[in-house]
C-alpha atoms as a PDB file:
ATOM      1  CA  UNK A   1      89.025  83.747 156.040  1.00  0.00           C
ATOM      2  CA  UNK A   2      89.499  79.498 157.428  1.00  0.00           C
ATOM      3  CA  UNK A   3      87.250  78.211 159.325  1.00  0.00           C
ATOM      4  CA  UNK A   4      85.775  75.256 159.577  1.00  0.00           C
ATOM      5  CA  UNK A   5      84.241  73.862 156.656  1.00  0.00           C
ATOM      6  CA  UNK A   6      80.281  73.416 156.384  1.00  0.00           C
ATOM      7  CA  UNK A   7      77.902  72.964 153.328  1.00  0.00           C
ATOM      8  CA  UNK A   8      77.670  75.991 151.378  1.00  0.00           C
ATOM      9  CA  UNK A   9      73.558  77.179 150.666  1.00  0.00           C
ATOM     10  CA  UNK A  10      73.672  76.939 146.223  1.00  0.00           C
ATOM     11  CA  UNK A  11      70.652  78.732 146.234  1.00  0.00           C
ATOM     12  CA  UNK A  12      70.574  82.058 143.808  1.00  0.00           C
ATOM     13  CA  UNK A  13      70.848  85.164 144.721  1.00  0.00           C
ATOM     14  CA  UNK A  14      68.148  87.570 144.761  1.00  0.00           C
ATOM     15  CA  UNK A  15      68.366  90.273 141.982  1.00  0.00           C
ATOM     16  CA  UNK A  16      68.200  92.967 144.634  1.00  0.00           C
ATOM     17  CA  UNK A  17      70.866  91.738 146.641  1.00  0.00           C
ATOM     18  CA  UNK A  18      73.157  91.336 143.580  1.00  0.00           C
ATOM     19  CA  UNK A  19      72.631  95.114 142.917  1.00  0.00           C
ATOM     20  CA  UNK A  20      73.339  95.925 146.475  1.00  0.00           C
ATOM     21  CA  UNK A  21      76.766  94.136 146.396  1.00  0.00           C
ATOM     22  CA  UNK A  22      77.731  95.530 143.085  1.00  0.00           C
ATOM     23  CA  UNK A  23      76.600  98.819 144.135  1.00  0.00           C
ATOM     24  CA  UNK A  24      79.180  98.842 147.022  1.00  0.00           C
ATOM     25  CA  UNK A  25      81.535  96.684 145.260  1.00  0.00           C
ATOM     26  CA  UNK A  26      81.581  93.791 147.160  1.00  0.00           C
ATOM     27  CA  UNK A  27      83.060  91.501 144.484  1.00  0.00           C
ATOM     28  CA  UNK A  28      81.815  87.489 144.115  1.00  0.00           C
ATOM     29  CA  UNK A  29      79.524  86.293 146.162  1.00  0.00           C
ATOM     30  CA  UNK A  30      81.253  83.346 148.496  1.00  0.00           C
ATOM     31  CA  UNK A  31      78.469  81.878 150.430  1.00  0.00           C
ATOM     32  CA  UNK A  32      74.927  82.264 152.371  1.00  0.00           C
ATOM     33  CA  UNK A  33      74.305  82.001 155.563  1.00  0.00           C
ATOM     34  CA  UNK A  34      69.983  80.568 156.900  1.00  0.00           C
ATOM     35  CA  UNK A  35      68.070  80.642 160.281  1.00  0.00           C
ATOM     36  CA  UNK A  36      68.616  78.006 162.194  1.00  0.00           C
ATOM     37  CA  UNK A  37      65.837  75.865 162.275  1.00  0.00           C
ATOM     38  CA  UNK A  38      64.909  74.077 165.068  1.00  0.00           C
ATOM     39  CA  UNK A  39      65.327  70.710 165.965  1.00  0.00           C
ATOM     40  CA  UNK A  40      62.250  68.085 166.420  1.00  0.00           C
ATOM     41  CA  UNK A  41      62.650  67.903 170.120  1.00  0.00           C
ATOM     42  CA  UNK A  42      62.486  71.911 170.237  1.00  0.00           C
ATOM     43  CA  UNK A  43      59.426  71.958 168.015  1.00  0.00           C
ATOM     44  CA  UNK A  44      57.389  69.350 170.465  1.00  0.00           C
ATOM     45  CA  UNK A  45      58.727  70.611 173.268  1.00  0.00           C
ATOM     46  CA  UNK A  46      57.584  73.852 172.460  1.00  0.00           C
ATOM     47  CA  UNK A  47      53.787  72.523 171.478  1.00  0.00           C
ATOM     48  CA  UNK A  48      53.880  71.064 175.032  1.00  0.00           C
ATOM     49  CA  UNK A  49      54.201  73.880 176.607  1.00  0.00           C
ATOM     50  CA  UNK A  50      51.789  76.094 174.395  1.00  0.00           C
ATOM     51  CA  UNK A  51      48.879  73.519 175.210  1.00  0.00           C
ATOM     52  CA  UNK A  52      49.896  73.371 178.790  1.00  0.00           C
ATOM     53  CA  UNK A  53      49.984  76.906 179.459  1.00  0.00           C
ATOM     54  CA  UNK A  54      46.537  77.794 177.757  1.00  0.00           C
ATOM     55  CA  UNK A  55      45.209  75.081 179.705  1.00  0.00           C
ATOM     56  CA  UNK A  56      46.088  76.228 183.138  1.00  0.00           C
ATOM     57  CA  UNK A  57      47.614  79.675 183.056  1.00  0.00           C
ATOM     58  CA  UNK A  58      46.403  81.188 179.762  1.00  0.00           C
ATOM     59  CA  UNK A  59      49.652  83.669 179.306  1.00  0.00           C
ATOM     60  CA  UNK A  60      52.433  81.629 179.816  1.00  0.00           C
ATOM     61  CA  UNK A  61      50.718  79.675 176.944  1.00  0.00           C
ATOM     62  CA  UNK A  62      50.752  82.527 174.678  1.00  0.00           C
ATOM     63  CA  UNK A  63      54.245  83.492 175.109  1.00  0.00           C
ATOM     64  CA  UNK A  64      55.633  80.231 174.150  1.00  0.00           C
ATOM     65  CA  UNK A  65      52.855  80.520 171.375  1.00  0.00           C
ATOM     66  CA  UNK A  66      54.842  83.805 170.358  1.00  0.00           C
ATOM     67  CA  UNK A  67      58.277  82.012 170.375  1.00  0.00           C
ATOM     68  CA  UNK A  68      56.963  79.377 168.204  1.00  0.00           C
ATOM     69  CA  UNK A  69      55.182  81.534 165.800  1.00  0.00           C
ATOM     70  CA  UNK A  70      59.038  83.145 165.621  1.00  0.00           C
ATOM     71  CA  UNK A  71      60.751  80.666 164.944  1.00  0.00           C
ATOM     72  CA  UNK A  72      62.430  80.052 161.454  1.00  0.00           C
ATOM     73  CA  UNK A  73      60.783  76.438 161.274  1.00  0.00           C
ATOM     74  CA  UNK A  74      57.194  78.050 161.105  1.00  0.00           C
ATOM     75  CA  UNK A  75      57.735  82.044 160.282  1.00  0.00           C
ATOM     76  CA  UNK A  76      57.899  82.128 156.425  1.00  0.00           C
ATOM     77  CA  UNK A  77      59.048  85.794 157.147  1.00  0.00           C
ATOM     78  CA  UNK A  78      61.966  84.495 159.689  1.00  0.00           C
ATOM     79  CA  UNK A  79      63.203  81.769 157.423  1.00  0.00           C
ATOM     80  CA  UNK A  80      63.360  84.331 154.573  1.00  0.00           C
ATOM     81  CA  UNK A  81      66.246  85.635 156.446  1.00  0.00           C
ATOM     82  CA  UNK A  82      69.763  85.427 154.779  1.00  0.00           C
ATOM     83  CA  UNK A  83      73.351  86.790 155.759  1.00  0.00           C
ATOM     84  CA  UNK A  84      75.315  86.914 152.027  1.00  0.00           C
ATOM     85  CA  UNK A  85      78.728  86.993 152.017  1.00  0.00           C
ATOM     86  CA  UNK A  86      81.050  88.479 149.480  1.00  0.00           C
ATOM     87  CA  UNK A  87      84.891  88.766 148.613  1.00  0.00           C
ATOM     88  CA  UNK A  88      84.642  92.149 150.079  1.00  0.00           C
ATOM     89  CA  UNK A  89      81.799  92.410 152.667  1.00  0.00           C
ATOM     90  CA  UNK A  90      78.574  90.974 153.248  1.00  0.00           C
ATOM     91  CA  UNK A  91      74.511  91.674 152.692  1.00  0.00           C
ATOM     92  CA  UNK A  92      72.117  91.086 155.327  1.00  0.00           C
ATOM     93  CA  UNK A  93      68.780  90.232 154.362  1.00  0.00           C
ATOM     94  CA  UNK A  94      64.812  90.035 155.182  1.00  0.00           C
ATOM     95  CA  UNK A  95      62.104  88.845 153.839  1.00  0.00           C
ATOM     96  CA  UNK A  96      61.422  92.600 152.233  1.00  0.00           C
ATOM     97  CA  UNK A  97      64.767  92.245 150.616  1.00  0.00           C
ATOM     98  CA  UNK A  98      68.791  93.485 151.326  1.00  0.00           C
ATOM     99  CA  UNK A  99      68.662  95.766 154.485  1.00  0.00           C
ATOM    100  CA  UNK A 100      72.565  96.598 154.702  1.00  0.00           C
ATOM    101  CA  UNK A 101      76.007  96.553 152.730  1.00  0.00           C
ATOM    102  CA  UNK A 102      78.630  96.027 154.569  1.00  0.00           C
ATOM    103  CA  UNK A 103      82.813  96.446 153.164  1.00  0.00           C
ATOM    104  CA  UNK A 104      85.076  94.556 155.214  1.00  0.00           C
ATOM    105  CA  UNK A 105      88.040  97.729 154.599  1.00  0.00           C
ATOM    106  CA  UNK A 106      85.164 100.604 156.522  1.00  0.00           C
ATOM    107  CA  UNK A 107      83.554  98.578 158.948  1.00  0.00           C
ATOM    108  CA  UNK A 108      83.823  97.439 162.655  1.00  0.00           C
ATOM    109  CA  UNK A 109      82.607  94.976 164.505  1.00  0.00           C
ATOM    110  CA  UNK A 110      82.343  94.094 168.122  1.00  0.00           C
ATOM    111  CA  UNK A 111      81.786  90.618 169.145  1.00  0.00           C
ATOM    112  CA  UNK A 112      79.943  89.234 172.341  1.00  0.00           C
ATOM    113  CA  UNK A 113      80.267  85.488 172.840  1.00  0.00           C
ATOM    114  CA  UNK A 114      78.465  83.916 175.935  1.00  0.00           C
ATOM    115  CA  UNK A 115      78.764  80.414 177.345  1.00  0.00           C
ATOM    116  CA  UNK A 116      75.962  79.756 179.570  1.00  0.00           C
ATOM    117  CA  UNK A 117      75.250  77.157 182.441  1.00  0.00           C
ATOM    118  CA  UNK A 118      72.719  76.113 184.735  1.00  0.00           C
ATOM    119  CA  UNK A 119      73.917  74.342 187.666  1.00  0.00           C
ATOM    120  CA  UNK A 120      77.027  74.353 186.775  1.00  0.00           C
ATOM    121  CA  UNK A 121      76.170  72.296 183.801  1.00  0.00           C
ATOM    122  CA  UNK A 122      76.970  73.994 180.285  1.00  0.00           C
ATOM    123  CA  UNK A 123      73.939  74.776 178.154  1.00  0.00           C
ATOM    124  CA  UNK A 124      74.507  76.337 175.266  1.00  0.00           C
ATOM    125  CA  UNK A 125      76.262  79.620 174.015  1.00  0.00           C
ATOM    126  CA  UNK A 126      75.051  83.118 172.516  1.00  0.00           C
ATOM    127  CA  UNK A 127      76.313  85.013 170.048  1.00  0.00           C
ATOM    128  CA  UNK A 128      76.348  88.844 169.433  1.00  0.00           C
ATOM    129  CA  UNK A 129      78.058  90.390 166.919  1.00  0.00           C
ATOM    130  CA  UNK A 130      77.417  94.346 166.566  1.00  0.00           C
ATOM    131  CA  UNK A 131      78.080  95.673 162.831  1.00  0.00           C
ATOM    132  CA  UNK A 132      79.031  99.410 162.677  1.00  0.00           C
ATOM    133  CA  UNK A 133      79.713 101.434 159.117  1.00  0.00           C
ATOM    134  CA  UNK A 134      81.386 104.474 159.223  1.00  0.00           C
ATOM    135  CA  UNK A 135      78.014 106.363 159.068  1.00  0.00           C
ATOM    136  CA  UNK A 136      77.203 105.562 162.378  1.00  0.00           C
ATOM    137  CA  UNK A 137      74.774 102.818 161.462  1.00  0.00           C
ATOM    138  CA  UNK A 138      74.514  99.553 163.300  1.00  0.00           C
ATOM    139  CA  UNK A 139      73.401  96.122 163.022  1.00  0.00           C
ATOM    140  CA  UNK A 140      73.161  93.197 165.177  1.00  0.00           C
ATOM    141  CA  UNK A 141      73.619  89.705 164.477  1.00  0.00           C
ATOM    142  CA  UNK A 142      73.113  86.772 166.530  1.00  0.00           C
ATOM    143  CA  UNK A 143      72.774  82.625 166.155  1.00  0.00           C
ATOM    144  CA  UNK A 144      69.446  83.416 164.973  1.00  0.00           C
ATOM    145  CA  UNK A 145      71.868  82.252 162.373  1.00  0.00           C
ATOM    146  CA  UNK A 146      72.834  79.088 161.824  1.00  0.00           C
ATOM    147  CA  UNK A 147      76.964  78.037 161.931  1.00  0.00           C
ATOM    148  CA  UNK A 148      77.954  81.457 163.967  1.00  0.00           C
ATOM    149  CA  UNK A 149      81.016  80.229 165.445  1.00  0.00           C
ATOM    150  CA  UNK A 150      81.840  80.220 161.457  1.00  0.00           C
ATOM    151  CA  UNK A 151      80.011  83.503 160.187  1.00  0.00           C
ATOM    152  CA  UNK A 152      81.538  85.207 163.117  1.00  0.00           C
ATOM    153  CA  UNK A 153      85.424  84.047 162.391  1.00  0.00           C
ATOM    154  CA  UNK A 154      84.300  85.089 158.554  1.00  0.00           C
ATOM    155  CA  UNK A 155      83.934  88.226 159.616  1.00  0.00           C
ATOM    156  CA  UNK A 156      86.682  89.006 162.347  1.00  0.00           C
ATOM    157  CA  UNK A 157      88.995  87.532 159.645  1.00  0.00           C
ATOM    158  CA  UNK A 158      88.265  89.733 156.841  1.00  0.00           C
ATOM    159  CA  UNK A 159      88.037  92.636 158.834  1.00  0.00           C
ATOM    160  CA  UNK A 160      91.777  92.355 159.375  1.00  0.00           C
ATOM    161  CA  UNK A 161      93.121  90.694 156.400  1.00  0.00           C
ATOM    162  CA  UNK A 162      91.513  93.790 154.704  1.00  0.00           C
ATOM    163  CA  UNK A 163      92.807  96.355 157.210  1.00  0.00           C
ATOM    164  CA  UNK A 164      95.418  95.787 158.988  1.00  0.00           C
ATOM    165  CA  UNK A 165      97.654  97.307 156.435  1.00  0.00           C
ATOM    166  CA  UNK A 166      96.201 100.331 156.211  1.00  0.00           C
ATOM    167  CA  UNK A 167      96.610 100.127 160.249  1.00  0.00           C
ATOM    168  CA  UNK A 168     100.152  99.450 160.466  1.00  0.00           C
ATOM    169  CA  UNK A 169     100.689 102.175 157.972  1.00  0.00           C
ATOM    170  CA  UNK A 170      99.034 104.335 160.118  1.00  0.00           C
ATOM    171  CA  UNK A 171     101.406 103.548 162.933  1.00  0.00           C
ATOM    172  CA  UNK A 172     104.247 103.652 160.799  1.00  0.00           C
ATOM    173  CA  UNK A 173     103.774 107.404 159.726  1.00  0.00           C
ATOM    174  CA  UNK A 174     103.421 108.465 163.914  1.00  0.00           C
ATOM    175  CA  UNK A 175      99.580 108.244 164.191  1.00  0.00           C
ATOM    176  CA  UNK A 176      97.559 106.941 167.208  1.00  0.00           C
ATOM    177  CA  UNK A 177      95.289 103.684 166.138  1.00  0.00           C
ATOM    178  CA  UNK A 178      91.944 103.418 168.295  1.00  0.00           C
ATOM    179  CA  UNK A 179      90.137  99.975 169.425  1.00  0.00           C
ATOM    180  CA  UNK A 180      87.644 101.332 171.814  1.00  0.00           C
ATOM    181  CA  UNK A 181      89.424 103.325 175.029  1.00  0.00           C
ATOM    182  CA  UNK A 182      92.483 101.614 173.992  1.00  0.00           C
ATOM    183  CA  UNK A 183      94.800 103.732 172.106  1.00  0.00           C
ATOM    184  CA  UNK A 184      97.830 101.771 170.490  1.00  0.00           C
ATOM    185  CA  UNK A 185     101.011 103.754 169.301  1.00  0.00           C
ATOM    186  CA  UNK A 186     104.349 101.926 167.892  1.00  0.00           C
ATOM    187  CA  UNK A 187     105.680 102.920 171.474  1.00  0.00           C
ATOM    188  CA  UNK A 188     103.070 101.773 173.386  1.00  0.00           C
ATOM    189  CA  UNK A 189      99.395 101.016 174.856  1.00  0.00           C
ATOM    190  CA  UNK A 190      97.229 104.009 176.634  1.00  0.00           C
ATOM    191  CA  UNK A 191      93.758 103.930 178.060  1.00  0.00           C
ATOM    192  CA  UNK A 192      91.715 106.438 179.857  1.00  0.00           C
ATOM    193  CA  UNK A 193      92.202 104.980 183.431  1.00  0.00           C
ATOM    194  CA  UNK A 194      95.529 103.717 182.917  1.00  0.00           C
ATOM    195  CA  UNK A 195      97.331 106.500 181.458  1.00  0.00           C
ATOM    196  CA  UNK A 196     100.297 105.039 178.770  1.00  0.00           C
ATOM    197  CA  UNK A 197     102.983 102.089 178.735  1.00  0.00           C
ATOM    198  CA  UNK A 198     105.616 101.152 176.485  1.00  0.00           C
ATOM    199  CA  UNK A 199     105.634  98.193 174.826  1.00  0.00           C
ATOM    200  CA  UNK A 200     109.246  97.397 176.256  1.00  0.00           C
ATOM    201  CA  UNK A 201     107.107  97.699 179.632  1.00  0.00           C
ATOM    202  CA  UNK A 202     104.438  94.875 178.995  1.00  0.00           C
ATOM    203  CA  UNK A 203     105.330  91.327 180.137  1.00  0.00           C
ATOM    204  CA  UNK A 204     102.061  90.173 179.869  1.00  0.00           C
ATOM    205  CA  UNK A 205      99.276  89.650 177.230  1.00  0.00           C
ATOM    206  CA  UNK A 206      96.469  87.663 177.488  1.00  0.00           C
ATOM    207  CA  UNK A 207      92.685  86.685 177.014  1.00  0.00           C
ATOM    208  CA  UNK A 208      91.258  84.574 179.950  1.00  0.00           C
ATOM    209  CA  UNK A 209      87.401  84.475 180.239  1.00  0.00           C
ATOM    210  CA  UNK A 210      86.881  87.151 177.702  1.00  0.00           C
ATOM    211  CA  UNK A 211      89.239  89.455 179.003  1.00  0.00           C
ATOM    212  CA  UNK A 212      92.171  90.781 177.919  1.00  0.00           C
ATOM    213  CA  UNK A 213      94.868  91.584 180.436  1.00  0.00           C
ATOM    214  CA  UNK A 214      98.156  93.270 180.030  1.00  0.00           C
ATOM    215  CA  UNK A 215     100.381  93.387 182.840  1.00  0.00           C
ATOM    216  CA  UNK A 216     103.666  95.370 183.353  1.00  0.00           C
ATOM    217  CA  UNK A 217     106.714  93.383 184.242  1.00  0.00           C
ATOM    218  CA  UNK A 218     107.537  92.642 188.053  1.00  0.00           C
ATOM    219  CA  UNK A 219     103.616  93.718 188.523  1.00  0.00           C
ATOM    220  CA  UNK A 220     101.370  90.788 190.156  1.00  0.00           C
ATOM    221  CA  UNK A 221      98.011  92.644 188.870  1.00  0.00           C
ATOM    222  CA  UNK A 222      96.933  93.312 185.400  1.00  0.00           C
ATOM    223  CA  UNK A 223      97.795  96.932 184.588  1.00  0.00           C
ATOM    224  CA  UNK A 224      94.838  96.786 182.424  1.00  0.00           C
ATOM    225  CA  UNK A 225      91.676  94.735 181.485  1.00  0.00           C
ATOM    226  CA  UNK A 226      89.227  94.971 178.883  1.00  0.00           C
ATOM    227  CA  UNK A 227      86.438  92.709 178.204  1.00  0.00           C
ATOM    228  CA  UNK A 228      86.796  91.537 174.601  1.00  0.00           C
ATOM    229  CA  UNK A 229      83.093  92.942 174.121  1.00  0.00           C
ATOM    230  CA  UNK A 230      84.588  96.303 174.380  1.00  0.00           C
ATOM    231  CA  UNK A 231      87.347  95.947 171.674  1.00  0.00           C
ATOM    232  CA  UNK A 232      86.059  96.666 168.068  1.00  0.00           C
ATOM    233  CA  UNK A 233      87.187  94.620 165.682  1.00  0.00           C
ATOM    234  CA  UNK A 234      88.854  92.448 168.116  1.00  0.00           C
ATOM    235  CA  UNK A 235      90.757  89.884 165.394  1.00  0.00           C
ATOM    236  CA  UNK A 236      92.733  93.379 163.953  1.00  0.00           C
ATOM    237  CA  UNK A 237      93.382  94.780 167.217  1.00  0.00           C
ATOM    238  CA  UNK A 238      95.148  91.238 168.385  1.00  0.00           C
ATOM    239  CA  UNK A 239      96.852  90.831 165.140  1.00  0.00           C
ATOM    240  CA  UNK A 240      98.001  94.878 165.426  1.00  0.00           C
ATOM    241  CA  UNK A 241      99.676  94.500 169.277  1.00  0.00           C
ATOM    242  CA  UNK A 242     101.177  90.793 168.477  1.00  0.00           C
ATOM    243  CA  UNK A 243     103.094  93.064 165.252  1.00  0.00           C
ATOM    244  CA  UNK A 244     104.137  96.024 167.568  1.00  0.00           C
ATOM    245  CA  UNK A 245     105.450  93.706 169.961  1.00  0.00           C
ATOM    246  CA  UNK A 246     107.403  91.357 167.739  1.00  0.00           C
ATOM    247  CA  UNK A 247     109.091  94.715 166.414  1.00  0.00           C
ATOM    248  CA  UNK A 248     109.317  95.701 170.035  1.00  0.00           C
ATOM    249  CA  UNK A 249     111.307  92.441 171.032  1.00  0.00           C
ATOM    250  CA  UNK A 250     113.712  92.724 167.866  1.00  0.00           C
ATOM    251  CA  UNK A 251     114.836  96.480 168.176  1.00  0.00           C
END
């Protein structure tokens, strides 16, 4: 699970969240995750425009009352939030308590990460990661949470360090592995609009802008493209197709 490194949160953990993780068997607890607080600039900045917009337009004023009032930095209830991460999965937290277990071996997880401009100029980038259990239950995460360009790669990483054998075993005994549409076979690749391609077939593979593009050899277009949005538990399914097609190349 490397990423980069950033100051662990030593707080303890809550009784009930220590029952919850030994409940699903989660194993030691590694590290916490806070709210990101707000900077000072944000905070003023947001005062500003609360005082300005009761003073002339009344509702603009409230809403960035309401944003403020939300935010982590003032919202006892907001900053109470915690994502806790264990060997084998992770709690997520409120200020009621654990909400979820999650086990890195039984759950998926699809990732949305969006850089944003204005004029051109870069401003900032969101993330969205989607948490799905094998009940059919879901749970969204975004940098509400502090460090998610770390949390995230926690995640994606254990996902496939935990299942990826169980995935190439899969393969190995004949069976069809799903990511999404895509359907991925030790001969090949299929999707619905596509049809099927061998691996043998595939000169291409690549992620550009969030998309991943296979292309068949001596073809100028992609034979297929699938945002990376669409792909659940994206880290697994790259680490799955890089296998098959090493053991493509060396048959």
């Amino acid at each position: 699970m490397a990423a980069p490194t950033v100051p662990v949160t030593q707080e303890r953990l809550p009784e009930a969240v220590e029952a919850l993780a030994a409940a699903h068997g989660l194993g030691p607890h590694r590290e916490t995750f806070l709210p990101k607080r707000q900077g000072v600039l944000w905070m003023a900045g947001m005062v500003f425009f609360v005082l300005l917009g009761l003073l002339l337009f009344v509702l603009p004023g409230l809403f960035f009352g309401y944003l403020l009032l939300q935010s982590p930095n003032v919202s006892r209830k907001k900053a109470a939030h915690r994502l806790h991460f264990f060997e084998y999965g992770l709690v997520v937290a409120d200020h009621t308590g654990p909400v979820e277990a999650f086990r890195w071996d039984s759950m998926a997880v699809l990732q949305q990460i969006t850089r944003r401009y204005a004029n051109g100029v870069y401003v900032g980038t969101t993330y969205l990661y989607t948490l799905y259990k094998q009940d059919g239950s879901t749970l969204k995460l975004t940098n509400f949470f502090a460090n998610p360009e770390r949390w995230g790669l926690i995640i994606q990483h254990a996902i496939t360090n935990s299942q990826l054998p169980g995935v190439l075993a899969a393969l190995g005994n004949g069976e069809t592995v799903r990511f999404g549409d895509i359907a991925v076979t030790t001969g090949g690749v299929a999707t619905p609009k596509r049809g099927s391609v061998a691996w043998s077939e595939i000169q291409r593979f690549e992620i550009k802008n969030g998309v991943v593009f296979l292309a068949k050899a001596g073809k100028l277009l992609a034979w297929s493209n699938t945002p990376v949005a669409k792909i659940p538990n994206f880290f697994l399914f790259l680490a799955t197709v890089d296998r098959l097609r090493q053991l493509n190349a060396a048959a």
